[in-house]
PDB file of N, CA and C in Angstrom:
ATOM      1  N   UNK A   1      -5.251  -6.548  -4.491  1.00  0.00           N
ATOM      2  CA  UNK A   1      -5.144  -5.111  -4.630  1.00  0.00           C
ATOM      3  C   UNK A   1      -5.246  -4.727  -6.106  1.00  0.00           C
ATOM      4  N   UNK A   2      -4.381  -5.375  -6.850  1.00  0.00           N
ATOM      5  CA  UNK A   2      -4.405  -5.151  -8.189  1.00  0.00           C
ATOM      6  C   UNK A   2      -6.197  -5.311  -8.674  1.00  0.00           C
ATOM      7  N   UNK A   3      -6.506  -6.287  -9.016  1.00  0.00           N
ATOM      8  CA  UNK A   3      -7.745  -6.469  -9.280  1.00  0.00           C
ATOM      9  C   UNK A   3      -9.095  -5.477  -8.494  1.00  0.00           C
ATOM     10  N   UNK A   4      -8.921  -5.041  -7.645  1.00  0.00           N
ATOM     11  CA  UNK A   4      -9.675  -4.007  -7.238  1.00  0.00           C
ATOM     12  C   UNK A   4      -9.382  -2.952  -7.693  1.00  0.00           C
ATOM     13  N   UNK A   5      -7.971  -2.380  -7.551  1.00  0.00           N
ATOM     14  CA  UNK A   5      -7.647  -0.938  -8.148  1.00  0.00           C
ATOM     15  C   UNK A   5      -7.856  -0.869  -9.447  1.00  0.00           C
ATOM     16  N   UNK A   6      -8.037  -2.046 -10.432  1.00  0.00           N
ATOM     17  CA  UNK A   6      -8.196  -2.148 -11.685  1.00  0.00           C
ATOM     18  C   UNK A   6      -9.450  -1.931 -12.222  1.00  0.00           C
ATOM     19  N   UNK A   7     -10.449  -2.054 -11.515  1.00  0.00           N
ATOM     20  CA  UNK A   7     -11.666  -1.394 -11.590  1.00  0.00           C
ATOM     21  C   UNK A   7     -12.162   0.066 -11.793  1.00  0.00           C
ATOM     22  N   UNK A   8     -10.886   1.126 -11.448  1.00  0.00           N
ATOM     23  CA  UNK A   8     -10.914   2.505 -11.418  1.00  0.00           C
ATOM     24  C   UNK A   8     -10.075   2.930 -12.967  1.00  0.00           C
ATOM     25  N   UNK A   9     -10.621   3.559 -13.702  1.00  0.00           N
ATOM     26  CA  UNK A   9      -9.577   4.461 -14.992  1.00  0.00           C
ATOM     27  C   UNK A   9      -8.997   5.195 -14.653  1.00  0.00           C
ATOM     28  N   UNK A  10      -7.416   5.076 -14.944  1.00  0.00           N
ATOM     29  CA  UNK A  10      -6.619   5.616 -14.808  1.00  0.00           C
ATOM     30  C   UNK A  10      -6.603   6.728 -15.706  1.00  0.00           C
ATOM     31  N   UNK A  11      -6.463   8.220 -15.362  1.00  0.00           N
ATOM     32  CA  UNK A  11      -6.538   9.428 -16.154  1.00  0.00           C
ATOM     33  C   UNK A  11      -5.478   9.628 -17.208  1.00  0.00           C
ATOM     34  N   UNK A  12      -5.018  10.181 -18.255  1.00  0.00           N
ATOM     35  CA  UNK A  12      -3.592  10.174 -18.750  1.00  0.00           C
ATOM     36  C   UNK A  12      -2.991   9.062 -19.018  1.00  0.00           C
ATOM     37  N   UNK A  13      -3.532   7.869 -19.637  1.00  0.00           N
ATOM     38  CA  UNK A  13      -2.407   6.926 -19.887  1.00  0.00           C
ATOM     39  C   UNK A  13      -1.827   6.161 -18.363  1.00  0.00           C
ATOM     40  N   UNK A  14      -2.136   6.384 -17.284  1.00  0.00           N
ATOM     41  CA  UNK A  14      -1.169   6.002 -16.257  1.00  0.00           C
ATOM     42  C   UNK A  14      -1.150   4.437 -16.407  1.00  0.00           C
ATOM     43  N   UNK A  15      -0.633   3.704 -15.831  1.00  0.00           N
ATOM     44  CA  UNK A  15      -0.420   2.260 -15.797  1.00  0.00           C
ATOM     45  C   UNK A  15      -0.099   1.567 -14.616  1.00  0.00           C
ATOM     46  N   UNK A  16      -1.504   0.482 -14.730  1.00  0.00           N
ATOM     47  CA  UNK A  16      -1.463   0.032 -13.397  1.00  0.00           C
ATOM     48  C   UNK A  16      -0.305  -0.210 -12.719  1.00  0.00           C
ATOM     49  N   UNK A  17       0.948  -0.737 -13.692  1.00  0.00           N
ATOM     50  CA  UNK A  17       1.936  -1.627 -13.098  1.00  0.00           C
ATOM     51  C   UNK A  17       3.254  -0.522 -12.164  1.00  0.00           C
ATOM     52  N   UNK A  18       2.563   0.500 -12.759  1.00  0.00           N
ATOM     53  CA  UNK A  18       3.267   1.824 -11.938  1.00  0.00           C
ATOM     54  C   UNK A  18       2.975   2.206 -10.878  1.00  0.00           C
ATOM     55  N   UNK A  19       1.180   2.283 -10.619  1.00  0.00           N
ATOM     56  CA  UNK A  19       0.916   2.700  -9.367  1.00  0.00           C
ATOM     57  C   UNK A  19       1.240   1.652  -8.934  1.00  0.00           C
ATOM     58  N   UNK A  20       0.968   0.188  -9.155  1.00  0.00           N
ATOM     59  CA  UNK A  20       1.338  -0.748  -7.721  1.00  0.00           C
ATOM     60  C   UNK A  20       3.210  -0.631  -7.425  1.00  0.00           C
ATOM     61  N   UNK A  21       3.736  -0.565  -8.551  1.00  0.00           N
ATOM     62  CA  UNK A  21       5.732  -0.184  -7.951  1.00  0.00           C
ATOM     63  C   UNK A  21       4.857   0.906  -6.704  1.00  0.00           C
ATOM     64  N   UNK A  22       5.108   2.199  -7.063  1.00  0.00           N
ATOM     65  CA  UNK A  22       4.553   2.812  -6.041  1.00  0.00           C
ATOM     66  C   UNK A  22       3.839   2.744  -4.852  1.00  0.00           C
ATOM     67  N   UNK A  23       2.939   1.982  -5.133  1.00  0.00           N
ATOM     68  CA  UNK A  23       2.236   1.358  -3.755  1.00  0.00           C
ATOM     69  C   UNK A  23       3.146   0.383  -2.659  1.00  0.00           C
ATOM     70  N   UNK A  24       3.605  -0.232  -3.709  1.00  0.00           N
ATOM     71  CA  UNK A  24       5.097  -1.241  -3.137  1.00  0.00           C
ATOM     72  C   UNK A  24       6.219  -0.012  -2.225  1.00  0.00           C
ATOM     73  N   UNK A  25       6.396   0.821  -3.181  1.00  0.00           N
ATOM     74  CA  UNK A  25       7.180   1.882  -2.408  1.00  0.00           C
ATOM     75  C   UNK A  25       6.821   2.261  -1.045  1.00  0.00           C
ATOM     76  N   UNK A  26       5.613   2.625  -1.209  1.00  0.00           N
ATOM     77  CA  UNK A  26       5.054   3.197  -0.093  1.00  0.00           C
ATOM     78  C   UNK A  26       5.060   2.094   1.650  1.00  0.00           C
ATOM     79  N   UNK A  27       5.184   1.093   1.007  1.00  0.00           N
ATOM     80  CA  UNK A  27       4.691   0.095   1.754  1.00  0.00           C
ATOM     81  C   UNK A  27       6.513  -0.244   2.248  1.00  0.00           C
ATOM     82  N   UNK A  28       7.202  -0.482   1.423  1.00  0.00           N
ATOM     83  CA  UNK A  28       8.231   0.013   2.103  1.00  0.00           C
ATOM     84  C   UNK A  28       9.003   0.781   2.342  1.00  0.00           C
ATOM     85  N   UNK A  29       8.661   1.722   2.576  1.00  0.00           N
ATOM     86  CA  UNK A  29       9.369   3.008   2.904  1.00  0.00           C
ATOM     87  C   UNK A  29       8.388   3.452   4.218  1.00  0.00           C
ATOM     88  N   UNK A  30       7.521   2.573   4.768  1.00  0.00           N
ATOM     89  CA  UNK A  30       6.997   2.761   5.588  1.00  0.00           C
ATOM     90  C   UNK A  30       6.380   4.214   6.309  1.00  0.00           C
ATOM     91  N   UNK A  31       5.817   4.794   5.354  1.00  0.00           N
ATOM     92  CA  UNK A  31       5.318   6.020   5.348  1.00  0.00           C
ATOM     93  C   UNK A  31       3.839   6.153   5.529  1.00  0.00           C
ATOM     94  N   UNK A  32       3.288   5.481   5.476  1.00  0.00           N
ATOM     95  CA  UNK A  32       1.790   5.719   6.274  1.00  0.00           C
ATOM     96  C   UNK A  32       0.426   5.321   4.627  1.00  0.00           C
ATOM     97  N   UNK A  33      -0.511   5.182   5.806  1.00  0.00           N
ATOM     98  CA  UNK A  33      -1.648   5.041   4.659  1.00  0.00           C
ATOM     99  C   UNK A  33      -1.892   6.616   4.427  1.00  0.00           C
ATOM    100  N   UNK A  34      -1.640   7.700   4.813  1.00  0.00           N
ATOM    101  CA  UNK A  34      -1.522   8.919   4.630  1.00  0.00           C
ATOM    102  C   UNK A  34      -0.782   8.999   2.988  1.00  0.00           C
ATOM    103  N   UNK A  35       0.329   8.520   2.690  1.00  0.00           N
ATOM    104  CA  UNK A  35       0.734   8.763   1.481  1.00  0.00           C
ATOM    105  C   UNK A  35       0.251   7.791   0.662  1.00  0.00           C
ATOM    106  N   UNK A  36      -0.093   6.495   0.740  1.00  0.00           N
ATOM    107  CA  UNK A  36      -0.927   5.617   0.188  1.00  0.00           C
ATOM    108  C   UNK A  36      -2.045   6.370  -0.851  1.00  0.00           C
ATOM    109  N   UNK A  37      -2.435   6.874   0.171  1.00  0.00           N
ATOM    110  CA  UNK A  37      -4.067   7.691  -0.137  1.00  0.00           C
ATOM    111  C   UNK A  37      -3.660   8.905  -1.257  1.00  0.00           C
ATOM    112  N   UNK A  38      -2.637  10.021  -0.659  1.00  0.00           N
ATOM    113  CA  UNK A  38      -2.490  10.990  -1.092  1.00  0.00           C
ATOM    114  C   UNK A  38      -1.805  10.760  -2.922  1.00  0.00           C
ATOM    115  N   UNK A  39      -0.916   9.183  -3.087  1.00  0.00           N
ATOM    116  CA  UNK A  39      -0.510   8.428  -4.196  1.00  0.00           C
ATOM    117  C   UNK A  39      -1.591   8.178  -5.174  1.00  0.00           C
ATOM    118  N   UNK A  40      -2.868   7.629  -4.572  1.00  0.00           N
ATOM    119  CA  UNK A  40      -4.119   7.466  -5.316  1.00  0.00           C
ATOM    120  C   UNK A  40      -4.590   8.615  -6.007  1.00  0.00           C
ATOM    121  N   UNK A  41      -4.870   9.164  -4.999  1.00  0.00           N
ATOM    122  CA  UNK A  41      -5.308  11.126  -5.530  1.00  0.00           C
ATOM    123  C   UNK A  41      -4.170  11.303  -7.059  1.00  0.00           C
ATOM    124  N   UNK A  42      -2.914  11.445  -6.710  1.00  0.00           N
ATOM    125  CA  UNK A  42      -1.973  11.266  -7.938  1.00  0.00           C
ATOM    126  C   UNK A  42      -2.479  11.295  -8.822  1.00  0.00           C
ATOM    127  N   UNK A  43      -2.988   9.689  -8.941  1.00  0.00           N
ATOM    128  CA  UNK A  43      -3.083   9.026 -10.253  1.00  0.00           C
ATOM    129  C   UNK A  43      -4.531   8.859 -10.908  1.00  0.00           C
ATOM    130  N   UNK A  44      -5.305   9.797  -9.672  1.00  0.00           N
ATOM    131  CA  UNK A  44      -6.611  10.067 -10.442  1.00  0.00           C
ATOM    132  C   UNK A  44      -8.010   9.471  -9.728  1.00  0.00           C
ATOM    133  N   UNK A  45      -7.421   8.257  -8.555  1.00  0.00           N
ATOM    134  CA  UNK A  45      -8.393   7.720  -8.053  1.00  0.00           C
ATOM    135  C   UNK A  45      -8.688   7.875  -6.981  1.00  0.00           C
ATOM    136  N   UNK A  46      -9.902   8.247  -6.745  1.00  0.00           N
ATOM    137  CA  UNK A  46     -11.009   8.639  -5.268  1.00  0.00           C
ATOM    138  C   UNK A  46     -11.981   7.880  -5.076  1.00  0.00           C
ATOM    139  N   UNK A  47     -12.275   7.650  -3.600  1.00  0.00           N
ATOM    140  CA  UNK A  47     -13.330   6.538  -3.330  1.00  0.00           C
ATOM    141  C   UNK A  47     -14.354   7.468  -2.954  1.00  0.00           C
ATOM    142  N   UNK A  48     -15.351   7.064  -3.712  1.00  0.00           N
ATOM    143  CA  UNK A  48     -16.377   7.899  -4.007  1.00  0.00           C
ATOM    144  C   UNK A  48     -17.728   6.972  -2.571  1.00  0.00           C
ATOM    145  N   UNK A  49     -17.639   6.315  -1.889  1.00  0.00           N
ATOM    146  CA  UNK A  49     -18.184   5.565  -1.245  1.00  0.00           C
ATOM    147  C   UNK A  49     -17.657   5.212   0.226  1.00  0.00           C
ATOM    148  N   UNK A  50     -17.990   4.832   1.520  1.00  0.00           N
ATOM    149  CA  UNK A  50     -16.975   4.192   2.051  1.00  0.00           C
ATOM    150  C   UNK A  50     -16.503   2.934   1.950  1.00  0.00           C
ATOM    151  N   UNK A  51     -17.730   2.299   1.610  1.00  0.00           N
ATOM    152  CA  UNK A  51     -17.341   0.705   1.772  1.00  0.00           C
ATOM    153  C   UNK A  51     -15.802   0.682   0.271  1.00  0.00           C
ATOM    154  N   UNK A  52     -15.252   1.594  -0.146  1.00  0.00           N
ATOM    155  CA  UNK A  52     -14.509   1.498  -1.392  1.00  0.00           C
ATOM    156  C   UNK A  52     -13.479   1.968  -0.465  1.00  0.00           C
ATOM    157  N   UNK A  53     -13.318   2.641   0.346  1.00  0.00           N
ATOM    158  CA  UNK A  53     -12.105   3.272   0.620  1.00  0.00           C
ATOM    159  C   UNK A  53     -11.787   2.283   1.963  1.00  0.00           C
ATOM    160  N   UNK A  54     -13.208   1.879   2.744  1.00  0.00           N
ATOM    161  CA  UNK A  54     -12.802   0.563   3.676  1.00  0.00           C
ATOM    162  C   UNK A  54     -12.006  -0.874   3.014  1.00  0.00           C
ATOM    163  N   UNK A  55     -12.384  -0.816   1.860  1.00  0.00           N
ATOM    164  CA  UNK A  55     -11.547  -2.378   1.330  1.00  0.00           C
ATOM    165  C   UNK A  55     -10.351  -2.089   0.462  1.00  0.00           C
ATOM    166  N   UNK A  56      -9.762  -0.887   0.487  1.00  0.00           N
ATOM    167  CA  UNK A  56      -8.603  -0.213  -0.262  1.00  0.00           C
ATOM    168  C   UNK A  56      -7.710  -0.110   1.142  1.00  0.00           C
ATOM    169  N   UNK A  57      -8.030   0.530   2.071  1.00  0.00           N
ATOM    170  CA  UNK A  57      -7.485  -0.183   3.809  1.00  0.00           C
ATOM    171  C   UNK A  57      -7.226  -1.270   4.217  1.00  0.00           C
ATOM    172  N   UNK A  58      -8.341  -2.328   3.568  1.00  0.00           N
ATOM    173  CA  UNK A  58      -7.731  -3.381   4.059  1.00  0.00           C
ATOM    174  C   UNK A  58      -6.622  -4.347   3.540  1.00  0.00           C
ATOM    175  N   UNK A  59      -6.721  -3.737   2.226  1.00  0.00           N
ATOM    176  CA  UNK A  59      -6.238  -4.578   1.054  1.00  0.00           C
ATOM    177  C   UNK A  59      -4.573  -3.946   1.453  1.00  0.00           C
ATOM    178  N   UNK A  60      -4.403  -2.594   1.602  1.00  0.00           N
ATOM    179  CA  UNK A  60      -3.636  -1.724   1.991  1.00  0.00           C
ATOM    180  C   UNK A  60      -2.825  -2.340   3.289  1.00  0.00           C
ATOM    181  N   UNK A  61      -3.492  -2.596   4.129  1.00  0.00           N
ATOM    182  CA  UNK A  61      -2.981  -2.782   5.504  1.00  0.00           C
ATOM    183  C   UNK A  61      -2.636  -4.192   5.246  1.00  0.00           C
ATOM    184  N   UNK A  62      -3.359  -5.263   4.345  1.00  0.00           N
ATOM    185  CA  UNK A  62      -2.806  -6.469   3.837  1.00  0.00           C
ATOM    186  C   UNK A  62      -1.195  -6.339   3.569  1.00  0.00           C
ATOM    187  N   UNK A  63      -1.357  -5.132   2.371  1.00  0.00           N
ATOM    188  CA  UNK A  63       0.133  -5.389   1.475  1.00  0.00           C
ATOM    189  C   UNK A  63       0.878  -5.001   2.007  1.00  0.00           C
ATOM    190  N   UNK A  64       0.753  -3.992   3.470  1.00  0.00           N
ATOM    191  CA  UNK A  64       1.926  -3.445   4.206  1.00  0.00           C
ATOM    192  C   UNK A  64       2.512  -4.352   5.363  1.00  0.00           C
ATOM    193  N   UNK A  65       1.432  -5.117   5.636  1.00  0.00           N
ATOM    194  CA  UNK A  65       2.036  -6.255   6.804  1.00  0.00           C
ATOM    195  C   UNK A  65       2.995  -7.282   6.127  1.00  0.00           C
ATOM    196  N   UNK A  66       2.849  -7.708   4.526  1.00  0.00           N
ATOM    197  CA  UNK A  66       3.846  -8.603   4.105  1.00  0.00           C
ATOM    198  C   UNK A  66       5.243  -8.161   3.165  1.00  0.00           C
ATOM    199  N   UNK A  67       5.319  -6.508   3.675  1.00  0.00           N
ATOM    200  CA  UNK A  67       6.422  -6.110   2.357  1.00  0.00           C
ATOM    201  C   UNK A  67       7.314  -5.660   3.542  1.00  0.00           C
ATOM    202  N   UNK A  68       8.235  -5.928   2.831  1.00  0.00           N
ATOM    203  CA  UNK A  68       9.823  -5.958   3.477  1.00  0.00           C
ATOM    204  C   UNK A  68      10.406  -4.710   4.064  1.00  0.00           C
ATOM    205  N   UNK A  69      10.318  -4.292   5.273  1.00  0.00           N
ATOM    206  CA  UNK A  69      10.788  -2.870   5.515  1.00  0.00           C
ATOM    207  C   UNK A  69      12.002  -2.258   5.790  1.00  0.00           C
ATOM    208  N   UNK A  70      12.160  -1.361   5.252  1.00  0.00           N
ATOM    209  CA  UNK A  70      13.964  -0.538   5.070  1.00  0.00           C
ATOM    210  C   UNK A  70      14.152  -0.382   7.155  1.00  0.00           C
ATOM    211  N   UNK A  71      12.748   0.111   7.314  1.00  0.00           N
ATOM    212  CA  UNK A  71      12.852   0.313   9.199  1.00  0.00           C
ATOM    213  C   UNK A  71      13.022  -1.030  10.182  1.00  0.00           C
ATOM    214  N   UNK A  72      12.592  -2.167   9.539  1.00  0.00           N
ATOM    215  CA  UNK A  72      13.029  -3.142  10.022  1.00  0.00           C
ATOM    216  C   UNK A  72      14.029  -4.522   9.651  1.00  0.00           C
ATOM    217  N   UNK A  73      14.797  -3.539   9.333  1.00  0.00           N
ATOM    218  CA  UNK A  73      16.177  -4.681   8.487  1.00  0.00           C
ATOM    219  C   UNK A  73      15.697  -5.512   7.756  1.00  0.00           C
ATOM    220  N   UNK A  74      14.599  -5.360   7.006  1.00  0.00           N
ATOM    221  CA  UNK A  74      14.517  -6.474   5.598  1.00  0.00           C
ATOM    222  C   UNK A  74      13.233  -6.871   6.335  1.00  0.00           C
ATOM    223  N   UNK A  75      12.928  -6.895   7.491  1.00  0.00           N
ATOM    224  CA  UNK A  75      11.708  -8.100   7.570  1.00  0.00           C
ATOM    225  C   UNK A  75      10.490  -7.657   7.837  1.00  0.00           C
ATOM    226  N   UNK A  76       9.298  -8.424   7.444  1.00  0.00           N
ATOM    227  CA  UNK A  76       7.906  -7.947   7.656  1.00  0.00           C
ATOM    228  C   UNK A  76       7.703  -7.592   8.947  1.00  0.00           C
ATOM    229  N   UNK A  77       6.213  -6.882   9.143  1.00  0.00           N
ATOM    230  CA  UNK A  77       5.570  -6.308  10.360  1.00  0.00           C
ATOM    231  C   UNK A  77       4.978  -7.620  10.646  1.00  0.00           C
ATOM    232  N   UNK A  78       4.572  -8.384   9.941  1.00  0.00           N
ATOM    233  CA  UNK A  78       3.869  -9.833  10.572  1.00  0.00           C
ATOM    234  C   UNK A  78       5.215 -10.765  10.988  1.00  0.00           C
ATOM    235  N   UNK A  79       6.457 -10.776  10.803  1.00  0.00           N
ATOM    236  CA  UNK A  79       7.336 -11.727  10.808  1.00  0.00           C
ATOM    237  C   UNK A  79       7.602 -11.920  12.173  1.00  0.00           C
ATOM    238  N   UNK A  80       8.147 -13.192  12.232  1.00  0.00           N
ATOM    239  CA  UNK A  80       8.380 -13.225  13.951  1.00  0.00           C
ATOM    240  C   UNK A  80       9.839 -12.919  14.136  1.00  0.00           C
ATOM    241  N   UNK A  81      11.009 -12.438  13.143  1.00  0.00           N
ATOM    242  CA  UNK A  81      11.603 -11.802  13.249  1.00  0.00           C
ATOM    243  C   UNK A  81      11.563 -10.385  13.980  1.00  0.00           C
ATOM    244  N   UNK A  82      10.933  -9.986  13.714  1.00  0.00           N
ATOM    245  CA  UNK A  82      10.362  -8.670  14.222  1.00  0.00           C
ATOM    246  C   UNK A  82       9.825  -8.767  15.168  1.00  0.00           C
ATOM    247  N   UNK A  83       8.911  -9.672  15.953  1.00  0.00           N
ATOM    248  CA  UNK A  83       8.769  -9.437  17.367  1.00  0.00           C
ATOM    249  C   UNK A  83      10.469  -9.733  18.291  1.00  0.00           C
ATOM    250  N   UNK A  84      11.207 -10.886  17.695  1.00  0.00           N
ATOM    251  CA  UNK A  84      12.289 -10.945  18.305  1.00  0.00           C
ATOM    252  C   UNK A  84      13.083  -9.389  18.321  1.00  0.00           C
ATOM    253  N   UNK A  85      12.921  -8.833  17.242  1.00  0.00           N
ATOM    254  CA  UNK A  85      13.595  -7.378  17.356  1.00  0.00           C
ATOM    255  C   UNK A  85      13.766  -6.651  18.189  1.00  0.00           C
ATOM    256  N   UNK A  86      12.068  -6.598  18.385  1.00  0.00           N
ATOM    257  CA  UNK A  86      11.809  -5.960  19.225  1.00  0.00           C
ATOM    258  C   UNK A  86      11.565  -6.159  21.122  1.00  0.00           C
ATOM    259  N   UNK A  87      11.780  -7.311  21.640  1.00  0.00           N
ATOM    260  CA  UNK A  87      12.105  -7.656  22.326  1.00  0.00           C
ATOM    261  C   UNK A  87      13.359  -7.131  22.664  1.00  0.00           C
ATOM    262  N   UNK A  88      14.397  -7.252  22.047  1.00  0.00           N
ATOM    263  CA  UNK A  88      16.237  -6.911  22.277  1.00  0.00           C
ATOM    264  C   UNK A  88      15.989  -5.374  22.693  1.00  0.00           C
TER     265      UNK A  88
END
């Protein structure tokens, strides 16, 4: 993710290591690729293409399946914790 988003200039000084906290945020706070997207806009960056905004999804939907969620007591959407969860 980093290395792709790093390809875009950040407007104002921003810093990568901020949008990704943020992106991290987003990812757990489990709020949607809706604010993902609307976070980018933020900080200045638009995918001017699709194939750019298709691999910012995937990369996206990557970092959200392995970050730790406040909605699921600490554990990933890929974890098999979480299917046990959800079973109960």
């Amino acid at each position: 993710m980093r290395s792709f988003l790093s390809e875009y200039d950040l407007p104002g000084g921003e810093d990568f290591d901020d949008l990704m906290a943020d992106l991290a945020d987003v990812c757990i706070a489990d709020t949607g690729m809706d604010d993902a997207l609307g976070l980018l806009q933020e900080y200045g960056i638009l995918f001017k293409v699709l194939p750019e905004s298709d691999k910012f999804s995937h990369l996206y939907a990557e970092l959200d399946n392995h970050a730790r969620k406040w909605v699921l007591r600490g554990h990933t959407k890929d974890g098999e914790a979480v299917r046990s969860f959800k079973r109960q």
